[in-house]
Protein backbone atom coordinates (compact mmCIF):
# COMPACT_ATOMS: atom_id res chain seq x y z
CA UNK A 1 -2.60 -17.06 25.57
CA UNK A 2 -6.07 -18.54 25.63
CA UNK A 3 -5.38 -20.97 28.26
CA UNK A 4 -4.70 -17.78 30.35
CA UNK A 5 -7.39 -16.58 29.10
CA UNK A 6 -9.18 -19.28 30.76
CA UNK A 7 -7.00 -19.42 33.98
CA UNK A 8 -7.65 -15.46 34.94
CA UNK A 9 -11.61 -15.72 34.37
CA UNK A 10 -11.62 -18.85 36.42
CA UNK A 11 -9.56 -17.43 39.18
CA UNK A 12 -11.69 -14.11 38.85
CA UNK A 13 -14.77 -16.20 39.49
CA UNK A 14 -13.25 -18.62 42.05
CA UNK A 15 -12.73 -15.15 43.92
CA UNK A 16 -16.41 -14.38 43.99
CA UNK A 17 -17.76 -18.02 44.73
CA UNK A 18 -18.22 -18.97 41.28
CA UNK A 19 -21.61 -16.59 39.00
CA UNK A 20 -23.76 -15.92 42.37
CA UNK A 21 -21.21 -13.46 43.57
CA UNK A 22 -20.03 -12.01 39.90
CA UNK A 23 -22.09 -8.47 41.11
CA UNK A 24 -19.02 -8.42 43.68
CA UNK A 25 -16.03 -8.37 40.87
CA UNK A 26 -15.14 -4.95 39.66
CA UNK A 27 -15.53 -6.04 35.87
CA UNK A 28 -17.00 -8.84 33.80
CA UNK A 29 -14.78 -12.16 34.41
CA UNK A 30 -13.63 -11.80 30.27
CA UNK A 31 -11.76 -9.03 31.21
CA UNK A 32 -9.38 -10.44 34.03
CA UNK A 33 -8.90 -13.49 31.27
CA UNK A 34 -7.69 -10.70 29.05
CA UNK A 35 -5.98 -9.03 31.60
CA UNK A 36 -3.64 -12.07 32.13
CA UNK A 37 -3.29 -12.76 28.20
CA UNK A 38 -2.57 -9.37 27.46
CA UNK A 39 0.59 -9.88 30.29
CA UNK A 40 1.93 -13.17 29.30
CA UNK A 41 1.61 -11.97 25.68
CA UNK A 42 2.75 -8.56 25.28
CA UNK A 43 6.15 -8.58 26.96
CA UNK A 44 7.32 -11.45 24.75
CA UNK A 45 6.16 -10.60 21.93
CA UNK A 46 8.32 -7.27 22.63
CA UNK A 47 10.79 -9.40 23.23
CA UNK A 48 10.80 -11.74 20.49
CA UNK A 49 10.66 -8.27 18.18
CA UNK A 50 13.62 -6.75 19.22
CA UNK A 51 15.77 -10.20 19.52
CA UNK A 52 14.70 -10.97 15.63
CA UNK A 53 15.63 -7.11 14.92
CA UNK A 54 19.43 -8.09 15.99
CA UNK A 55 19.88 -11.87 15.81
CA UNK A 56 21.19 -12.38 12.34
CA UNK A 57 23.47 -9.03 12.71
CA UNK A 58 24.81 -10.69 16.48
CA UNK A 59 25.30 -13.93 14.86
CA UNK A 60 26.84 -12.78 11.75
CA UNK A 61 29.55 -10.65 13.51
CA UNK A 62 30.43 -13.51 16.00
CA UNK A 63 31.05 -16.02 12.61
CA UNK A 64 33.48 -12.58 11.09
CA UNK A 65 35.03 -12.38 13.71
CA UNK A 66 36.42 -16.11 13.19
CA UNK A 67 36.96 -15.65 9.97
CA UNK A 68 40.74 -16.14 9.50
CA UNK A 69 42.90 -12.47 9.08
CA UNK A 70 43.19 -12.23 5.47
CA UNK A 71 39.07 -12.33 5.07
CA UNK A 72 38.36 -10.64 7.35
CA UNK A 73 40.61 -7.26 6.05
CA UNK A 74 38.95 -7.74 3.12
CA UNK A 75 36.87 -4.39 1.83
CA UNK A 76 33.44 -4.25 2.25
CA UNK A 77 32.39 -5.59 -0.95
CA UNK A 78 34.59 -8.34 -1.01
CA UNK A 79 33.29 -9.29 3.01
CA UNK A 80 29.65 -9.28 1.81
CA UNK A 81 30.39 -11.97 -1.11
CA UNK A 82 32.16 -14.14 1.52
CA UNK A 83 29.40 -13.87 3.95
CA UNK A 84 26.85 -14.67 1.07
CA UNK A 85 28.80 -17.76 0.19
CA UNK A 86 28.85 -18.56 3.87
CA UNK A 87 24.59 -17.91 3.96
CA UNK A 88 24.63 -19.81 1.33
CA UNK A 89 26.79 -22.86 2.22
CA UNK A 90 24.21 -23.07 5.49
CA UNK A 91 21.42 -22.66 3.98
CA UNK A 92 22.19 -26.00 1.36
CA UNK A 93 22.01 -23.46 -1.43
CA UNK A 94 25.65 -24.54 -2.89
CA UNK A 95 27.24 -28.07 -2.97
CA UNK A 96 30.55 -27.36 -1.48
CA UNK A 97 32.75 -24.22 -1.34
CA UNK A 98 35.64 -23.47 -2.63
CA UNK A 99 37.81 -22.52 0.73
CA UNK A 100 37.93 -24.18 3.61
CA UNK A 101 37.32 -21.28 5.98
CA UNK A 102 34.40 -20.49 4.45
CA UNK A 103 33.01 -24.16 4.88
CA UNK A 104 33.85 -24.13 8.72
CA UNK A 105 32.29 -20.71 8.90
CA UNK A 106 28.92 -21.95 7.58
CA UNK A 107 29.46 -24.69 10.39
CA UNK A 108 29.40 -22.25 12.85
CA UNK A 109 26.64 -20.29 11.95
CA UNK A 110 24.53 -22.81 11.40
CA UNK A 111 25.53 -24.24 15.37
CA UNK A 112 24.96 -20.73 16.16
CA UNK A 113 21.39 -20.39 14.44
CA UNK A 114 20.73 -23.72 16.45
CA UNK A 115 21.99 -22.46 19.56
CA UNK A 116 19.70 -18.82 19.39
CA UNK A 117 16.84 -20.20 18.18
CA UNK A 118 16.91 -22.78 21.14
CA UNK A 119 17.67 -19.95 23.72
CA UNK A 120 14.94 -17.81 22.46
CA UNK A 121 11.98 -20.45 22.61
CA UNK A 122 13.25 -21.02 25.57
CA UNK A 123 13.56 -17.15 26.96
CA UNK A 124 9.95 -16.65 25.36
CA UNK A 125 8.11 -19.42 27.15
CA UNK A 126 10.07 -18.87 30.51
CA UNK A 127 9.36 -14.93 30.10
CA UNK A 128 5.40 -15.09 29.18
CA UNK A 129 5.08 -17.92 31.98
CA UNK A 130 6.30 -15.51 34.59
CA UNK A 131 4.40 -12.61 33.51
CA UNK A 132 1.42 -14.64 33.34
CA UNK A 133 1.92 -15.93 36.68
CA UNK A 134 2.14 -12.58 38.02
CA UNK A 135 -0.80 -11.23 36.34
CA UNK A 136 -2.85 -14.44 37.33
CA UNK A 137 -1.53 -13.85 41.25
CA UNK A 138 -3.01 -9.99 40.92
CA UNK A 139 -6.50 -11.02 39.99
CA UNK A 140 -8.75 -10.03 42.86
CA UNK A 141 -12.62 -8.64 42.76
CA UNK A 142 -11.75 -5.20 43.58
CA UNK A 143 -8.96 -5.11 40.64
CA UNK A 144 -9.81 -3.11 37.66
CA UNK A 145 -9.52 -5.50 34.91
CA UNK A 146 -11.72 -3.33 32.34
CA UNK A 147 -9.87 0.23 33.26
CA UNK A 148 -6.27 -1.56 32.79
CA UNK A 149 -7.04 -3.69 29.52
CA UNK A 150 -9.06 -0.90 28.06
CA UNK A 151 -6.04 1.44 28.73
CA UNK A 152 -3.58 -1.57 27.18
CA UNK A 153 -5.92 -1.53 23.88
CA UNK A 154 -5.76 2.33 24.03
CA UNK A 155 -1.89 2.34 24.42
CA UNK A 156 -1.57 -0.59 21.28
CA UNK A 157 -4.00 1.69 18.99
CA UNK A 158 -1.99 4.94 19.65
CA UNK A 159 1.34 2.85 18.84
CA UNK A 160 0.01 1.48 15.39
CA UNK A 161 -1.20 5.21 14.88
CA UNK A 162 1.58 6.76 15.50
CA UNK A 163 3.47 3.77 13.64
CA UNK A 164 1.81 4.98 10.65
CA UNK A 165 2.59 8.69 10.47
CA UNK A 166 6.44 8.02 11.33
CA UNK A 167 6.19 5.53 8.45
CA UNK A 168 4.41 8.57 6.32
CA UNK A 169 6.79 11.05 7.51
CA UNK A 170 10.00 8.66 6.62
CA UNK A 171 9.06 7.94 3.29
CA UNK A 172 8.49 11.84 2.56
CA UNK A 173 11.95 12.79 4.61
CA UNK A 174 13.25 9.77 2.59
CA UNK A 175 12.33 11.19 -1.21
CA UNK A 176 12.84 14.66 0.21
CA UNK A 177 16.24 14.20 1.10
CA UNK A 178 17.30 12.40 -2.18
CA UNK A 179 15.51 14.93 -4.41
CA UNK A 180 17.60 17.76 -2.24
CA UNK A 181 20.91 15.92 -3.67
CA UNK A 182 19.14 15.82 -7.38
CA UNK A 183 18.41 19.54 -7.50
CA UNK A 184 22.11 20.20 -5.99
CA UNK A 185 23.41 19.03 -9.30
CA UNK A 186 20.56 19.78 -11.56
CA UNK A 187 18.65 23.19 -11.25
CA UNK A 188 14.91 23.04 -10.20
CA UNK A 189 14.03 25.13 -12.96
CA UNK A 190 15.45 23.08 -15.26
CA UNK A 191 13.61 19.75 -14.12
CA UNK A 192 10.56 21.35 -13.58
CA UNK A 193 9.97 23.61 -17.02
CA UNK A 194 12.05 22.11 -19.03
CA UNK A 195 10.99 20.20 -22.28
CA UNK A 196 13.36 17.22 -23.22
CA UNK A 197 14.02 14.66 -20.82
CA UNK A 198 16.64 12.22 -21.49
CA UNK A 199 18.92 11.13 -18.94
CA UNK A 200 21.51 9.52 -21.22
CA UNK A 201 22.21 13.35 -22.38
CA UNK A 202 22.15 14.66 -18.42
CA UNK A 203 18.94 16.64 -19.77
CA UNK A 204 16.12 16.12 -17.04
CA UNK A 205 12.84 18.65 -17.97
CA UNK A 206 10.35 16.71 -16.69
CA UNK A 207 7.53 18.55 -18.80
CA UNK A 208 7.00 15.48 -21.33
CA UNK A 209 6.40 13.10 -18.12
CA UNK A 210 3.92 15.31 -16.86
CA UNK A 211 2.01 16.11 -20.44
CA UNK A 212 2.31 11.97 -20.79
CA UNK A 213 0.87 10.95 -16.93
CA UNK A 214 -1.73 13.89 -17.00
CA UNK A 215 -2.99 12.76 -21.43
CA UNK A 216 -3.33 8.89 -19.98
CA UNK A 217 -5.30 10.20 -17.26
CA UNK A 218 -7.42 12.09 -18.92
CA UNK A 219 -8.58 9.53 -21.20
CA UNK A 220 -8.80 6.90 -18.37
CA UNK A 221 -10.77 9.46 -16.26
CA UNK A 222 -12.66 9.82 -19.75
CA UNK A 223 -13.73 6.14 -20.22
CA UNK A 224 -13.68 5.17 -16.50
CA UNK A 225 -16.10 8.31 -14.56
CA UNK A 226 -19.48 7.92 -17.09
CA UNK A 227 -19.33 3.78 -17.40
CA UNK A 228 -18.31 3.74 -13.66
CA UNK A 229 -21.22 6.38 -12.51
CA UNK A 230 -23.78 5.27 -14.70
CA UNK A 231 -23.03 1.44 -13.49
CA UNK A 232 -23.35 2.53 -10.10
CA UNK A 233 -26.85 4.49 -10.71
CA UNK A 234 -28.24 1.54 -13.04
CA UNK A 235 -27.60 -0.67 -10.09
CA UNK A 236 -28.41 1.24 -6.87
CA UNK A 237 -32.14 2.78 -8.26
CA UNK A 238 -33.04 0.81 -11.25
CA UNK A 239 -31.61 -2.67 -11.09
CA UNK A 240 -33.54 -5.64 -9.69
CA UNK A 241 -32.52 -7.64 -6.96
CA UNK A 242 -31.65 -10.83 -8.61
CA UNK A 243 -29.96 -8.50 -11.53
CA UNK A 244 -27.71 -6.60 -8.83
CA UNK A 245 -26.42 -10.05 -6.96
CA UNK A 246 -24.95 -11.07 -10.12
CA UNK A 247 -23.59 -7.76 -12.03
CA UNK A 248 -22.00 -6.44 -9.02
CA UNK A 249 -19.58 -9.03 -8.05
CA UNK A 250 -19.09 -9.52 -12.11
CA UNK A 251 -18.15 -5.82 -12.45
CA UNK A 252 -16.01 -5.83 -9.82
CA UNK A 253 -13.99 -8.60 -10.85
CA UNK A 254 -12.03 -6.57 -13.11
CA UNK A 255 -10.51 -4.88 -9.62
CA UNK A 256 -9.31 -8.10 -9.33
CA UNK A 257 -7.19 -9.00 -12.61
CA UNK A 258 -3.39 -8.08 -12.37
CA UNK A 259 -2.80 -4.57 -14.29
CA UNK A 260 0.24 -7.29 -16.00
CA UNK A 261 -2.83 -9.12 -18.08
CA UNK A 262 -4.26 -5.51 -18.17
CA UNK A 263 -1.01 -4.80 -20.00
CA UNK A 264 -1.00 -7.87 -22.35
CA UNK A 265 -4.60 -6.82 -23.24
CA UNK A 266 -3.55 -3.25 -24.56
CA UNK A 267 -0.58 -4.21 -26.00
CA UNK A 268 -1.74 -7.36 -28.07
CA UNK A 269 -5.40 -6.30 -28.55
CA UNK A 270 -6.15 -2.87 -27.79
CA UNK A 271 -2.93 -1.20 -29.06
CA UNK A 272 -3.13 -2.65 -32.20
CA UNK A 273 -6.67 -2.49 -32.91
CA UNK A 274 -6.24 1.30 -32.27
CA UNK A 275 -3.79 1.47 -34.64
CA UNK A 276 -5.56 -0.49 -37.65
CA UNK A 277 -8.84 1.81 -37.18
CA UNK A 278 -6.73 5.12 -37.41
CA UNK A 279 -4.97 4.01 -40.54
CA UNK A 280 -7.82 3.33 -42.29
CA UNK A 281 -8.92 6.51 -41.84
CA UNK A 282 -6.14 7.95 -43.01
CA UNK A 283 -4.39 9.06 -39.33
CA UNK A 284 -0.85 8.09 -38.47
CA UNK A 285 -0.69 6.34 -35.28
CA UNK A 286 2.10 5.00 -33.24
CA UNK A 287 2.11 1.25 -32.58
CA UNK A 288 2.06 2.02 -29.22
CA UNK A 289 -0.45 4.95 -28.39
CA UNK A 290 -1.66 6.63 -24.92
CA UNK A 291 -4.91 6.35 -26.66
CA UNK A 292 -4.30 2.12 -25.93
CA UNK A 293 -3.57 2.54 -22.91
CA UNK A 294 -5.69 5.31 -21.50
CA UNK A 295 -8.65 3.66 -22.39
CA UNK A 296 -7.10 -0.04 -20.91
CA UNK A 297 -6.67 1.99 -17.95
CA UNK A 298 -10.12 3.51 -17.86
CA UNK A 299 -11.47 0.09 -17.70
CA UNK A 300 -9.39 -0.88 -15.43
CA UNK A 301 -10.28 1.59 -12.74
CA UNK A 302 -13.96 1.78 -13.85
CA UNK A 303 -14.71 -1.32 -10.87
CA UNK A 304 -12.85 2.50 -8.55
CA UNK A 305 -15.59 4.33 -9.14
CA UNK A 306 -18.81 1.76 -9.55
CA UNK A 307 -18.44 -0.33 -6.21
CA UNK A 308 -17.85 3.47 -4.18
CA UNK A 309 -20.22 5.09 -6.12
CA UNK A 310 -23.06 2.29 -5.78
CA UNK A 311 -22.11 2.39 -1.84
CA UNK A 312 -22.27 5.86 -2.01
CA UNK A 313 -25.64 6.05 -3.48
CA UNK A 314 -26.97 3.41 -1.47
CA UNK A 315 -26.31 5.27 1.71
CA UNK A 316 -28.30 8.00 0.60
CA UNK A 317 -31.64 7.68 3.11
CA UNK A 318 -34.39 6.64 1.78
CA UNK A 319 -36.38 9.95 3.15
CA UNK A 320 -34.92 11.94 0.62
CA UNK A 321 -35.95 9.74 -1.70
CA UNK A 322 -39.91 9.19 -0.42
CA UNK A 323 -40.05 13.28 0.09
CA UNK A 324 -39.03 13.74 -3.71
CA UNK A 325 -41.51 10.93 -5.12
CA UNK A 326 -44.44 12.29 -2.70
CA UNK A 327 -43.25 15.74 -4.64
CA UNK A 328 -44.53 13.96 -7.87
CA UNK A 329 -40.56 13.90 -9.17
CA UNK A 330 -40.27 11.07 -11.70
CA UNK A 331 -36.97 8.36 -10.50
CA UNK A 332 -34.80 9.88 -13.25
CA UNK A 333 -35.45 13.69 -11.53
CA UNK A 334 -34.88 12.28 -7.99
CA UNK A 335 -31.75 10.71 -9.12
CA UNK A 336 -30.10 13.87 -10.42
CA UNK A 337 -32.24 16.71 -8.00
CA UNK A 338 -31.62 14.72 -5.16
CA UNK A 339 -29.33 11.29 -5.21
CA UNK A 340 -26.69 12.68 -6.78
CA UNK A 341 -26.12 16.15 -5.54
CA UNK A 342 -26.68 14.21 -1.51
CA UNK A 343 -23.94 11.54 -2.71
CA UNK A 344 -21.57 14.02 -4.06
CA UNK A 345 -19.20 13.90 -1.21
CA UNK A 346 -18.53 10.04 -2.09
CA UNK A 347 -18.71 9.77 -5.72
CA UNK A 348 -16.07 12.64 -5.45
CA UNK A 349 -13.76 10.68 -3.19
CA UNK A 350 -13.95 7.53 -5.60
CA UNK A 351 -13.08 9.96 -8.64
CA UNK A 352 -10.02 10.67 -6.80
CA UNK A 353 -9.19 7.13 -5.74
CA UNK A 354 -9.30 5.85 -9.11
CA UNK A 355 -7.33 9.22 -10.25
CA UNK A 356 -4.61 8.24 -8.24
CA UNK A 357 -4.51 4.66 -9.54
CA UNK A 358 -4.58 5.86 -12.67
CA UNK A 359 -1.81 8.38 -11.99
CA UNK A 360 0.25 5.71 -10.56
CA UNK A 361 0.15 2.49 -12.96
CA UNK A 362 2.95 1.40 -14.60
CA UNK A 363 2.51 -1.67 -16.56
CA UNK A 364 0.00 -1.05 -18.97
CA UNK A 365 1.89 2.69 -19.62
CA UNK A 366 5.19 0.18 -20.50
CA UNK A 367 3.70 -2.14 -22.40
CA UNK A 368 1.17 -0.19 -24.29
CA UNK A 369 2.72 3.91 -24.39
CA UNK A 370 6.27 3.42 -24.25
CA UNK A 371 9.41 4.55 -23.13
CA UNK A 372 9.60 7.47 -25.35
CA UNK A 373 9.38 10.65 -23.44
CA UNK A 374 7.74 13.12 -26.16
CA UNK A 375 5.88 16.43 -25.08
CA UNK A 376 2.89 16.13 -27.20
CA UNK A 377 -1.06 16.36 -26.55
CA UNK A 378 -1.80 13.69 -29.81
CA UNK A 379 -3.53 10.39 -27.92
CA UNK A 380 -2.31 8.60 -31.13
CA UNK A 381 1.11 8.66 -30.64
CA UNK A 382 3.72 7.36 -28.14
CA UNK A 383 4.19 8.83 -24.10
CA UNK A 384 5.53 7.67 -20.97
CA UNK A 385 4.70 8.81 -17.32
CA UNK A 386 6.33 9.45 -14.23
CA UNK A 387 5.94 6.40 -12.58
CA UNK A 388 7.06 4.54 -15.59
CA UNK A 389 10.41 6.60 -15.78
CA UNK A 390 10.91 6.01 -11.80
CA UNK A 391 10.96 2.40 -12.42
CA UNK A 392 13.41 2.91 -15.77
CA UNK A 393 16.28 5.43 -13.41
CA UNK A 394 16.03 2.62 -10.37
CA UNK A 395 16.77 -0.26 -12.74
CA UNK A 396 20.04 -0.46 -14.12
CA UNK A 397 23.99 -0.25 -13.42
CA UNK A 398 24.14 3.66 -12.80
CA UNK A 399 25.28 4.57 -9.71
CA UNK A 400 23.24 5.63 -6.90
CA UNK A 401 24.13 9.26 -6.28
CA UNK A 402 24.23 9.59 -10.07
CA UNK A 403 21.76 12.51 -11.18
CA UNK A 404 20.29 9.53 -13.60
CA UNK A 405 19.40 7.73 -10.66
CA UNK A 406 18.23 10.47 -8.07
CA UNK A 407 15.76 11.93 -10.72
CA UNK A 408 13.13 9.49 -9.68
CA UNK A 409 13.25 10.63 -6.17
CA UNK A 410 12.63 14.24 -7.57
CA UNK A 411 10.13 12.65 -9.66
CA UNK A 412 8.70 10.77 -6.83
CA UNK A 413 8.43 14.15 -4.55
CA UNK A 414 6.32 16.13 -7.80
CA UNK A 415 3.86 12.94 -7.73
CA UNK A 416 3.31 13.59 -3.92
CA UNK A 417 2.76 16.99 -4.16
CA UNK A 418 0.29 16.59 -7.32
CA UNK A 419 -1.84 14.07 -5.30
CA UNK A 420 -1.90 15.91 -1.96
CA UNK A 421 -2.79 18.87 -4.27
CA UNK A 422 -5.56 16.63 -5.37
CA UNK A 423 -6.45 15.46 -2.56
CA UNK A 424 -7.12 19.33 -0.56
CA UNK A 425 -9.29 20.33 -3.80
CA UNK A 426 -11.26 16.89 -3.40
CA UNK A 427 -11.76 17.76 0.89
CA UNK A 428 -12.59 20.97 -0.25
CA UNK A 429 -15.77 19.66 -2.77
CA UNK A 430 -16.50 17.06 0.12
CA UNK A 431 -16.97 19.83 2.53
CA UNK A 432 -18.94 22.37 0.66
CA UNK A 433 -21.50 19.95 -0.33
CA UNK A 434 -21.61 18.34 2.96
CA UNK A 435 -22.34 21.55 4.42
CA UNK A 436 -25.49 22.05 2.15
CA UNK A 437 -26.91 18.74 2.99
CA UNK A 438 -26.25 17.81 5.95
């Protein structure tokens, strides 16, 4: 690639009579470089995708299809563990095998592997020589090397865009779909405003996951929105320099930890702590609370909030800030007449990012609330969420079309409609605010 890089700017030039005549090529000489990359590279990259997408399947078939006849009328269970121990035997994973067949079949799929991989390095080099040749042969001054590069980018940045919303729309169709099959067995009503949830009993109300994710929240949202906020004012308009290089980065190391540590914290610290301080006043509390947790969480999300907020703040202009202190407002008034209602747009879309961590974790929920799905608003006793029962119905023995296994698809579906929910009423803050100051 970069040596025809090289080779299409020096024939571009070599066209003009070297940089004297460069005013007579249609576009700089970087772009006919690029211009020849971009056609030795694209095509086999295209085709190295799609031959990867099939190899293995190709190559598998051909080594079935030599299997002797009794394996290969086995079911389709049965086929898969013989083509596993045949992986497998290739691969070096196993000393020997126990049939023959199967030993002469890993032969020939490892000559085959051999074989393909030859033929495509082969193919790939042979295919982006050609193109590159042909695309070095086109270069001339009046081609237009900008135009057709420019409309190559343009064509790549539409394809990863549109890459993304098919990927968005397949994982909705994907949920939406399963949850369909869910509510065909168990009635919406029922999983939505119902109050006991326990799938060993068939009895799916999801109300007690909902009560548990949105009491967790709460108290993360709680602990994490004034330490977060206040951080992020203390070090955008009051914090020095030298003070701000070093608390920064330290504050936003706990972004950084695994939620799993976050989770040993609550549940070998925090939980019992929690526990010890409410019996001595004479409370009853669980060993493992959604108090612990919530507030593990808060802390967790706090580094959400500060690092958005403080960028937030920060992007504020100064103006605003010079036209309140020439008002005679002290810093504290300009923070909250002026700062804070300007940033508002921002510090509202970091409340909702670290919302929707906080509605999503898992691990610190298992290992500090629970399993135990119980409808209740006490923070001292045990909950569980909804991502914490998805996890619990997609790990196990049931079977997939079971109604114990396609209630986290339904539950899956309610999450994405809470957070697009939460999402329009955080556009519709942005917007109204933006409005008044911009």
């Amino acid at each position: 690639m970069s040596g025809l890089y090289y080779l299409g700017k020096k024939r571009a030039l070599a066209s003009v009579e070297g940089w004297s005549g460069i005013k007579h090529l249609h576009s700089l000489p970087s772009y006919y470089g690029f211009y020849a990359a971009l056609w030795a590279g694209l095509p086999a990259l295209l085709v190295l995708f799609i031959w990867n997408g099939f190899q293995d399947t190709i190559i598998m078939d051909l080594v079935v299809s030599g299997l002797p006849q009794e394996l290969r009328q086995l079911d389709d269970a049965r086929l898969s563990l013989v083509i596993n121990d045949i992986k497998n035997q290739a691969s070096g994973d196993v000393v020997s095998a126990d049939s023959e067949a199967v030993r002469a079949a890993a032969s020939h799929f490892s000559s085959l592997q051999a074989t393909v991989t030859a033929a495509k390095v082969v193919l790939i080099l042979l295919l982006a020589s050609a193109c590159g040749i042909f695309a070095w042969k086109a270069i001339s001054p009046d081609l237009r090397a900008r135009n057709r590069v420019e409309m190559i980018i343009k064509g790549l940045l539409i394809l990863c865009s549109s890459l993304a919303i098919f990927t968005t729309v397949g994982i909705v169709l994907s949920v939406l779909f399963e949850s369909v099959r869910f509510f065909q067995v168990i009635p919406v009503t029922e999983f939505l405003f119902g109050t006991h949830y326990n799938p060993g009993t068939q009895s799916f109300g999801a109300v007690p996951l909902f009560a548990g994710t949105l009491l967790i929240s709460v108290i993360a949202m709680l602990i994490a929105v004034p330490i977060g906020l206040l951080a992020a004012i203390y070090l955008s308009e009051y914090a020095g320099p030298n003070l701000r290089a070093y608390a920064k980065p330290v504050l936003e190391i706990l972004a950084g930890i695994p939620t799993v540590v976050y989770g040993f914290f609550a549940a070998l610290t925090v939980a019992p702590f929690v526990a010890e301080l409410g019996t001595s006043v004479g409370l009853t509390v669980s060993t493992e609370s959604a108090l612990a947790a919530g507030v593990v969480m808060g802390i967790m999300i706090i580094p959400f909030i500060s690092s958005l907020s403080d960028d937030v703040i920060n992007s504020v202009p100064q103006a605003m800030r010079d036209a309140s202190y020439g008002l005679g407002a002290t810093r504290s008034e300009t923070v909250t007449k002026v700062i804070l209602p300007a940033a508002l747009p921002g510090i509202v879309g970091s409340v909702l990012l670290a919302a929707s961590r906080a509605i999503g974790e898992t691990m610190i929920v298992v290992m500090a609330a629970g399993l135990a799905a119980k409808l209740t608003a006490n923070p001292l006793d045990t909950v569980t969420t909804v991502t914490v029962q998805i996890v619990t119905a997609l790990v196990g023995d049931n079977e997939f079309d079971s109604p114990k296994t396609l209630v986290a698809f339904a539950l899956g579906l309610v999450l994405f409609f809470v957070t697009l929910a939460l999402n329009v009423v955080a556009l519709h803050v942005v917007r109204k605010y933006r409005e008044q100051y911009d």
